[in-house]
Protein backbone atom coordinates (compact mmCIF):
# COMPACT_ATOMS: atom_id res chain seq x y z
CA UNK A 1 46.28 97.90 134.21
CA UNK A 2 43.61 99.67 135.73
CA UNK A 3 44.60 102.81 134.77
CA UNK A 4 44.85 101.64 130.95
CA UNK A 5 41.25 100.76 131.40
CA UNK A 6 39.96 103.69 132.68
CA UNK A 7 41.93 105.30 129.93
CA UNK A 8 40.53 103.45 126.91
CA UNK A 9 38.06 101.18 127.88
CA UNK A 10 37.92 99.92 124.63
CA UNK A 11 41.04 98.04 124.55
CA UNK A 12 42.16 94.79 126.24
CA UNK A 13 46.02 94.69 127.66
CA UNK A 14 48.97 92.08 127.65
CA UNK A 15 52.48 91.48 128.83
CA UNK A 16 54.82 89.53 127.59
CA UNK A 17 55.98 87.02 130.39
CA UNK A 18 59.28 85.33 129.97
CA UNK A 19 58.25 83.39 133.15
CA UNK A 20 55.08 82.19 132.78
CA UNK A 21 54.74 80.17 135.74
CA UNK A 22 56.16 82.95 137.95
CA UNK A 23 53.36 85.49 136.56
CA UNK A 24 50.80 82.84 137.16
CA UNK A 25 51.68 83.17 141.01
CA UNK A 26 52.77 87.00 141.64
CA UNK A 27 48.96 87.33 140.01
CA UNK A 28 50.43 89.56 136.93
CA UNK A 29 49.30 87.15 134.48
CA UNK A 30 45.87 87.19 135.66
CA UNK A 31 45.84 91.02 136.17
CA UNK A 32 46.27 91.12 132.05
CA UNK A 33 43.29 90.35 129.60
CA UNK A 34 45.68 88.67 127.41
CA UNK A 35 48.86 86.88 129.00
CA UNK A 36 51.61 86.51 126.69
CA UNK A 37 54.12 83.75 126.94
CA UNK A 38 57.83 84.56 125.70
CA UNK A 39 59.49 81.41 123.72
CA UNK A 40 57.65 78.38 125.40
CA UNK A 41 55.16 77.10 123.46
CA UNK A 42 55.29 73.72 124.95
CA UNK A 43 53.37 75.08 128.16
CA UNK A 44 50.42 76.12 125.58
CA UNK A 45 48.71 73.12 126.63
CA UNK A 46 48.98 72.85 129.97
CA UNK A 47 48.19 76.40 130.57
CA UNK A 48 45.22 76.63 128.75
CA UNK A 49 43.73 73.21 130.73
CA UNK A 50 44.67 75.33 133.58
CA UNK A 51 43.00 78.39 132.75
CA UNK A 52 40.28 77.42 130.08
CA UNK A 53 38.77 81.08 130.25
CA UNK A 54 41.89 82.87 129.54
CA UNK A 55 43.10 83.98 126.48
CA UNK A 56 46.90 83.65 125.74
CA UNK A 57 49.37 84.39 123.16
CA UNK A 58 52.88 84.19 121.70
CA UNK A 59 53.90 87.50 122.86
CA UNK A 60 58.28 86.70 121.55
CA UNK A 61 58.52 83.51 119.54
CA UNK A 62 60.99 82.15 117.51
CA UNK A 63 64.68 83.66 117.90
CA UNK A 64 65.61 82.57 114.06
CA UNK A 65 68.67 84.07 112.84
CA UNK A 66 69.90 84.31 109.23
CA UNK A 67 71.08 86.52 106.51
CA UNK A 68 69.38 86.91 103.66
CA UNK A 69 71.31 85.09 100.53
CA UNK A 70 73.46 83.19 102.67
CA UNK A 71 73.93 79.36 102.43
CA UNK A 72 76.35 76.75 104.09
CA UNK A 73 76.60 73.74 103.49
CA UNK A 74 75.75 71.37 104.93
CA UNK A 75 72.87 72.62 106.37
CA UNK A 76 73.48 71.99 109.94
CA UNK A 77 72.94 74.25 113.00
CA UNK A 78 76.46 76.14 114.55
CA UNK A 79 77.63 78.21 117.47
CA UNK A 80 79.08 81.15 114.77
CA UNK A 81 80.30 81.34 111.38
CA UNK A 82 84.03 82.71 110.10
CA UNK A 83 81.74 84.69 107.59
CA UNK A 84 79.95 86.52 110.26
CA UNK A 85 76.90 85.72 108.80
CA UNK A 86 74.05 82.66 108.75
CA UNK A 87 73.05 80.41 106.99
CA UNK A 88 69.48 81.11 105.41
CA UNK A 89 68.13 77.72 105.49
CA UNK A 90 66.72 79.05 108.70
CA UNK A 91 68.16 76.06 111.12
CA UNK A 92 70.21 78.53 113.09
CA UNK A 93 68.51 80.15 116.36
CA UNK A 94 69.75 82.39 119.64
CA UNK A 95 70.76 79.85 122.63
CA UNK A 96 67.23 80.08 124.08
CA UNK A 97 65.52 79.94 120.97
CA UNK A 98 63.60 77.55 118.27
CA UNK A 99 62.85 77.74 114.28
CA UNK A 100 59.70 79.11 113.34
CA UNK A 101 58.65 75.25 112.75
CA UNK A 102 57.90 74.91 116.39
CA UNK A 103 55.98 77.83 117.23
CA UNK A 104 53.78 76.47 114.42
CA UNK A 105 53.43 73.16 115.22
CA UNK A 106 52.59 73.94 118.69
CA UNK A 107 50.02 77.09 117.61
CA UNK A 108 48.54 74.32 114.91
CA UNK A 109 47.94 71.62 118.56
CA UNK A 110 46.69 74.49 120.98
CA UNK A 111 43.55 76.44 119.22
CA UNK A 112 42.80 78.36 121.38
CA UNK A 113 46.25 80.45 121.13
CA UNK A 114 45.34 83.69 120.00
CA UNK A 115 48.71 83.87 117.68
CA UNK A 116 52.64 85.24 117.83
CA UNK A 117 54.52 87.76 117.76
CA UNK A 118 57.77 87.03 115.97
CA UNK A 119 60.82 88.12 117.06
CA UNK A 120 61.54 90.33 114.46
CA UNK A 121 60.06 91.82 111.59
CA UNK A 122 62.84 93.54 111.03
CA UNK A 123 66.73 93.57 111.65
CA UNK A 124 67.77 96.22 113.44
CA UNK A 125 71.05 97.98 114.97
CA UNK A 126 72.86 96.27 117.54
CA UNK A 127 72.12 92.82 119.77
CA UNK A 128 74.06 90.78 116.43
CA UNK A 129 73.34 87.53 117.62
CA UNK A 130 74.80 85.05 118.10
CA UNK A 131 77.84 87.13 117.15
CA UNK A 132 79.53 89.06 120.91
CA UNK A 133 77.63 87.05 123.15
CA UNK A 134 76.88 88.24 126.61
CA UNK A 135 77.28 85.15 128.44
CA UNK A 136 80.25 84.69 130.65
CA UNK A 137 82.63 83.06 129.20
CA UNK A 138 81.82 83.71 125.35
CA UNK A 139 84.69 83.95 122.85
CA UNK A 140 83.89 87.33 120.87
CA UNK A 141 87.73 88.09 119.91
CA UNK A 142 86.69 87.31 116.05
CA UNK A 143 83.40 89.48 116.11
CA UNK A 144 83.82 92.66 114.89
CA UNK A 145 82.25 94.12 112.75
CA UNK A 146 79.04 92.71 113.12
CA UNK A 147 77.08 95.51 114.72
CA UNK A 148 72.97 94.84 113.73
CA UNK A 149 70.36 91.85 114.15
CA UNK A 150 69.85 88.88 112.34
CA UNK A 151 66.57 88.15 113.60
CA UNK A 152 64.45 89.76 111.04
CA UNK A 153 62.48 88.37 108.65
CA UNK A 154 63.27 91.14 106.57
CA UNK A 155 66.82 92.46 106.45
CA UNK A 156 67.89 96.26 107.55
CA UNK A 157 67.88 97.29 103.78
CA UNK A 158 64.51 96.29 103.53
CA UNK A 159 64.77 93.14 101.47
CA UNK A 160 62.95 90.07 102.49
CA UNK A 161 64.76 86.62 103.65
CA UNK A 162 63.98 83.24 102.62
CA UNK A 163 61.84 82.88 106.38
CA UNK A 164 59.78 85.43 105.11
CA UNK A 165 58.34 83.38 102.97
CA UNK A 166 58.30 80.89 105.44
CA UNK A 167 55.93 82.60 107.51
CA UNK A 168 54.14 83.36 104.72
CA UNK A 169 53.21 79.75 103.34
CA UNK A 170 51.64 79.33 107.23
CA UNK A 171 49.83 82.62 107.74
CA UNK A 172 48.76 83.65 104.10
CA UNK A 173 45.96 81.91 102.20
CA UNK A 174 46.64 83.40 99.04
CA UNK A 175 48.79 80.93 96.67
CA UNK A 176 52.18 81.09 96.47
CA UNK A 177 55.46 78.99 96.54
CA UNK A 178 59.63 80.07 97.60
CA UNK A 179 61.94 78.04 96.34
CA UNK A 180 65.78 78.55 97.70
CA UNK A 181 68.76 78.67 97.45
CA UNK A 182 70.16 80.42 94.49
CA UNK A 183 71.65 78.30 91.65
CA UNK A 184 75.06 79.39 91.46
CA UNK A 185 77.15 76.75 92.63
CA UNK A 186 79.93 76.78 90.47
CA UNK A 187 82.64 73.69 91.21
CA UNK A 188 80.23 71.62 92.72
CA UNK A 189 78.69 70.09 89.50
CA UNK A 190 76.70 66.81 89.88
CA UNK A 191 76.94 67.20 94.12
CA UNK A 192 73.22 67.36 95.15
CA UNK A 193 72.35 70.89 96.46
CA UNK A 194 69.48 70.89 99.13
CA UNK A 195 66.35 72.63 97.62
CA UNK A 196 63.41 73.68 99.59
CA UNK A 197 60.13 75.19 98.75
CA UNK A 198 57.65 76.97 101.33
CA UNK A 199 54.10 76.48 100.18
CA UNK A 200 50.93 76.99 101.45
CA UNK A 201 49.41 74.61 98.61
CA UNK A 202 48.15 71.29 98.25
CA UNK A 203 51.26 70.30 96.22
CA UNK A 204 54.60 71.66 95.21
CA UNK A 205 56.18 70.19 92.08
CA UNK A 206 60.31 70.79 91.01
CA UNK A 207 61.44 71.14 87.76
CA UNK A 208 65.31 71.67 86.37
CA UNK A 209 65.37 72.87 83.33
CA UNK A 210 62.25 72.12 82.62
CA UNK A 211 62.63 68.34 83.80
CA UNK A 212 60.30 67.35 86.54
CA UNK A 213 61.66 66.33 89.75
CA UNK A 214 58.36 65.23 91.35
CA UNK A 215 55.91 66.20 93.26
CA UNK A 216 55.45 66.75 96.97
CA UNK A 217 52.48 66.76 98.98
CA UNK A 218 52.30 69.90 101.74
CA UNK A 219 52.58 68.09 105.13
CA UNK A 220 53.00 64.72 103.67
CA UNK A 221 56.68 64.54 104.01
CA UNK A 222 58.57 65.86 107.13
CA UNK A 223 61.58 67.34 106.32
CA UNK A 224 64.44 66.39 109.42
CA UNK A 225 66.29 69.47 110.61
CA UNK A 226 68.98 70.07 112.74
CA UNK A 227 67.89 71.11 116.56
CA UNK A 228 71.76 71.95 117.53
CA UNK A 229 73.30 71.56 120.83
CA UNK A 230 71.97 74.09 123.05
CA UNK A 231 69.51 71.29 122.94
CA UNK A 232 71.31 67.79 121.91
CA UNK A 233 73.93 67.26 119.39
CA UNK A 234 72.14 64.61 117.78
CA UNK A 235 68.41 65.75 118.45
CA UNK A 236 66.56 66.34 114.88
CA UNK A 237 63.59 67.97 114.45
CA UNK A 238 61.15 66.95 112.11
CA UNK A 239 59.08 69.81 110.09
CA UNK A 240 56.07 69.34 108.03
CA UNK A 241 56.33 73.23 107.03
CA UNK A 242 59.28 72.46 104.27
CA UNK A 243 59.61 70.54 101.12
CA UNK A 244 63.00 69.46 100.33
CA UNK A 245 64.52 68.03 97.22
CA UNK A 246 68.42 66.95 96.37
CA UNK A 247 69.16 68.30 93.37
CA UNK A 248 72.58 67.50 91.67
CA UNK A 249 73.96 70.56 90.37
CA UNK A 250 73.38 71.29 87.00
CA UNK A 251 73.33 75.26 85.71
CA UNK A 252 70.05 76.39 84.55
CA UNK A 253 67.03 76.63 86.02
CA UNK A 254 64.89 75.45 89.01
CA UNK A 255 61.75 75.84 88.75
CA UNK A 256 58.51 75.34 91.35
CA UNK A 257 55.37 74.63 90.65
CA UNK A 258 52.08 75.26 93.53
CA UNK A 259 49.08 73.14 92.75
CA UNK A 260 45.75 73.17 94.47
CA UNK A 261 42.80 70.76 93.17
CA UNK A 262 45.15 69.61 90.25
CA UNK A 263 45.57 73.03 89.07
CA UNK A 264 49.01 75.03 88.65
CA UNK A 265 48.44 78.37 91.03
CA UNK A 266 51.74 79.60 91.74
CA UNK A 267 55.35 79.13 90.79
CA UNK A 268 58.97 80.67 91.58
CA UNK A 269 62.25 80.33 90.04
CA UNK A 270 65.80 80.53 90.45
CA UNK A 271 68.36 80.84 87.94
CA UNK A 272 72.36 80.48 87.51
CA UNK A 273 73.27 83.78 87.05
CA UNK A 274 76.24 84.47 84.64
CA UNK A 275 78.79 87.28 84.95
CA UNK A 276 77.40 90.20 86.39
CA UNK A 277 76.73 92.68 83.45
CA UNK A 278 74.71 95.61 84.07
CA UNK A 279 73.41 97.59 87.47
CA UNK A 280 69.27 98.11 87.93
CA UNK A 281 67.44 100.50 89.42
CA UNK A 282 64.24 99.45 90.91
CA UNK A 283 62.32 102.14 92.94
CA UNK A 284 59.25 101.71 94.69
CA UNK A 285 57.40 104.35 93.82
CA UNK A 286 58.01 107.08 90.77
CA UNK A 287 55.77 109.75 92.22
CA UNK A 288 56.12 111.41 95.55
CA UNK A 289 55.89 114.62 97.19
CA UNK A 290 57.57 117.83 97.12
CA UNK A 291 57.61 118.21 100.82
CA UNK A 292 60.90 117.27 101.69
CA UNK A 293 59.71 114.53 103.47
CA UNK A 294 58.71 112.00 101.00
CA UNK A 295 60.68 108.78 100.05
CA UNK A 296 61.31 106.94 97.55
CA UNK A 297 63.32 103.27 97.98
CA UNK A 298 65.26 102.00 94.87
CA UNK A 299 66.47 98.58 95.06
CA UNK A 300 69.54 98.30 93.29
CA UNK A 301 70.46 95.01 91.70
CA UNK A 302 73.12 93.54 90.27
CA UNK A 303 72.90 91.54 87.08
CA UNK A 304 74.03 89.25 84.48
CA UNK A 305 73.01 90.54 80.74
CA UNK A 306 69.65 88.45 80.98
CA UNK A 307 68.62 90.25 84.25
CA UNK A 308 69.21 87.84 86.33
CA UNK A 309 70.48 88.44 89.73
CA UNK A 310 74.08 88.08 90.79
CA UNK A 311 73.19 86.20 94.08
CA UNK A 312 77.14 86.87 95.72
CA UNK A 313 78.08 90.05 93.45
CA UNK A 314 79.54 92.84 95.98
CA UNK A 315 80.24 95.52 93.77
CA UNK A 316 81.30 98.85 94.95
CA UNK A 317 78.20 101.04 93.55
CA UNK A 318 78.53 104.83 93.11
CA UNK A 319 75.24 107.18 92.98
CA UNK A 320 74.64 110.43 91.43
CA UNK A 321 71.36 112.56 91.70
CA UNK A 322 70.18 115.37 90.51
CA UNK A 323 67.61 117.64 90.15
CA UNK A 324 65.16 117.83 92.81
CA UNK A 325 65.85 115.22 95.32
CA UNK A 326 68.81 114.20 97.91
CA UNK A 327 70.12 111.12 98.95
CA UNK A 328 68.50 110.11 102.64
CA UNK A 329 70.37 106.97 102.51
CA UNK A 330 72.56 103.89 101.90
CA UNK A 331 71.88 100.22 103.22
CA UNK A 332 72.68 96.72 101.63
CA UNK A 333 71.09 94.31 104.63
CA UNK A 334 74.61 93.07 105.50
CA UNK A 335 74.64 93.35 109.22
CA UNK A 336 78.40 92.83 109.47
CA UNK A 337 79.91 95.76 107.86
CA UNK A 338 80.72 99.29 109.55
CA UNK A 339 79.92 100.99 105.61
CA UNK A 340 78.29 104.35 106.66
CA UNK A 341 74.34 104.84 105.92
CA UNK A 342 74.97 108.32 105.19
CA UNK A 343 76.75 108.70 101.51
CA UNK A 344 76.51 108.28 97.82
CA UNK A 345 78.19 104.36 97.42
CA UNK A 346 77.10 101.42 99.18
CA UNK A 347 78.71 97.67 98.23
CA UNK A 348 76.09 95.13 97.41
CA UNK A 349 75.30 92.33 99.49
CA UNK A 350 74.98 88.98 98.01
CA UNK A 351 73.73 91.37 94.65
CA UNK A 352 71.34 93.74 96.32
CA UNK A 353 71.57 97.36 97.50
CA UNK A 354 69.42 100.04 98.74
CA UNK A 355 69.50 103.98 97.78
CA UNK A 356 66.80 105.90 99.60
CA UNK A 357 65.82 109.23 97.77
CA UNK A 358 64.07 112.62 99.40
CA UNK A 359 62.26 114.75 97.87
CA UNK A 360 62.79 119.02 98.36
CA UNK A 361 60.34 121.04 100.28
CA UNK A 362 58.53 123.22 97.35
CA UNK A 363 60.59 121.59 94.02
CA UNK A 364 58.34 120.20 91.69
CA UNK A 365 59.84 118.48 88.68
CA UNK A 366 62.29 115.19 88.19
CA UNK A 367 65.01 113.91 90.44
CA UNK A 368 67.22 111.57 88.02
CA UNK A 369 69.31 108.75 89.49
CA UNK A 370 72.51 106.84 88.22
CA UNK A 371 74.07 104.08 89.75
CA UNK A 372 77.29 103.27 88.50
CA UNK A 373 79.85 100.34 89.32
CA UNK A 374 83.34 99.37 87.05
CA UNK A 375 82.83 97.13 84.77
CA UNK A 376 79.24 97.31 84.40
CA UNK A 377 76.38 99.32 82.21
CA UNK A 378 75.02 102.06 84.84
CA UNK A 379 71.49 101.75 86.19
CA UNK A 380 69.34 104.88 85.54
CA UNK A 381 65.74 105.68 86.97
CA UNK A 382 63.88 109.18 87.45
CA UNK A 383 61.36 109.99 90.12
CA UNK A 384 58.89 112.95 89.56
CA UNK A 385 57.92 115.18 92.78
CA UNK A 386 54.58 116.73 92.93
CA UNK A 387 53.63 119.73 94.88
């Protein structure tokens, strides 16, 4: 630590201590300017009555795992799924873990926490918990293929997850309102679906198709969620951070509607998709460089003939492009499959895919894109490179 001071002065350190009360004794947590405690934010309390001049944080919180367009019902917490993948009503977590619910419940109590660290942004490549777990004794016999992380809040392929949203309604102040799951649930007509909205309004109020479900006040009604049984089997948790309607299924639309001082702010929407029609191209950006470097990402979507997303369509897309550019890459955020990242197809996952696009070093002009999948009208875009 000393060094890293006489290094930059300007700078204060931290470690991440999965044993708090451990670094508290060896001296390492007082050798740190910032101590960071590692998934146990019910010692925020104590620790800061014990040491009112330092400053701590959550240096690894939360453990959620989910993947992104993925639903089971009921919503209850599980060991693993058949499916290989999680439900993203954001109840499931890693053994030693929590929901994001408690980390900010607890940050809400304890002030003078300086904030978290979520683990992860991101998914990445391997640890694909809770699927081959390490601890003696696990059954993994039925995990394969799942090969990258569920933890992100944003999948490998870029796309964001319902929790991203949920982190969003606590740290952003700008208005806005998520309301999940998709409304596809064909066969289960009149059987009330579980809808939730993240908000970080005064009020959230549900519509479907266009009939008003009522309204919710933000923190006014907790919203009981499984804990699962690396805790208690019957232990609930209650969160403030969620609004939760039952909705009997009905195809159409559900709509939600953010209110602050009376006033309408922000809304979000899902729809019941119809039969997937057509493929869209969505890239980031249309401009880049000629330096054979630059990137552009293009979603690709799946859709019915109104443009709305196909929320399980898996469709075997093909891509072709030309002129100046090269395909960098492949991904669809589906962290169970061994598809290569490397090549010109890529399935969709739960109707999303991602085709990343380099420019050439020196080759101004257009690189055109098609994305083609049977039975459907191909997706075209064009990206120009600049020198």
């Amino acid at each position: 630590v000393g060094f890293f001071h006489e290094e930059d002065p300007a700078r204060p350190t931290t470690s991440a201590f999965n044993l708090p009360e451990a670094a508290i004794q060896n001296g390492l947590a007082a050798a740190v300017d910032l101590p960071g405690i590692n998934y146990k934010p019910w010692m925020y309390e104590q620790l800061v009555k014990d040491h009112p001049d330092w400053i701590f944080l959550g240096s690894e919180t939360a453990s959620t795992v989910s993947s992104r367009g993925v639903y089971h019902l009921p919503i209850e917490k599980y060991a693993k799924h058949p499916s290989l993948q999680l439900s993203s009503y954001d109840v499931i977590t890693a053994s030693w873990a929590y929901i994001p619910d408690v980390e900010f419940q607890y940050q809400e109590q304890v002030r003078p926490i300086l904030g978290e660290f979520v683990w992860t942004g991101f998914d990445y490549l391997g640890e694909p918990t809770p699927y081959f777990d390490y601890h003696p004794g696990a059954d993994n016999s039925h995990d394969w293929p799942a090969r990258s992380s569920y933890f992100g809040m944003v999948d490998l392929a870029g796309f964001p997850k319902d929790r991203y949203y949920l982190y969003q309604s606590v740290w952003s102040k700008e208005p806005m309102v998520h309301v999940l799951p998709h409304w596809n649930w064909e066969g289960r007509e009149g059987q009330p679906i579980p809808v939730m909205c993240y908000s970080n309004c005064d009020e959230v109020e549900l519509f479907l198709n266009g009939k008003s479900l009522g309204r919710k006040r933000r923190f006014a009604e907790p919203v009981e969620l499984p804990v699962g049984t690396n805790v208690s089997a019957e232990r609930k948790l209650e969160s403030k951070y969620r609004l939760l309607w039952q909705v009997p299924f009905q195809a159409g639309t559900v709509r939600a509607a953010a209110y602050r001082g009376g006033k309408e702010v922000a809304r979000d929407e899902v729809r019941t998709a119809g039969a997937a029609a057509q493929v869209k191209l969505v890239p980031d950006r249309t401009v880049i460089q000629a330096d054979g470097d630059d990137l552009s990402f293009v979603a690709v979507r799946i859709e019915d003939k109104t443009g709305t997303l196909c929320p399980s369509a898996d469709h075997l897309v093909q891509f072709r492009v030309t002129g100046v550019g090269t395909i960098a890459g492949v991904d669809n955020g589906n962290a169970a499959t061994v598809e290569p990242f490397h090549a010109d197809y890529r399935k969709a996952f739960n109707g999303l895919a991602l085709l990343i696009v380099r420019s050439r070093q020196g080759q101004s002009g257009t690189i055109k894109v098609t994305a083609t999948a049977e039975g459907l009208a191909a997706g075209r875009t064009a990206i120009t490179c600049k020198t």
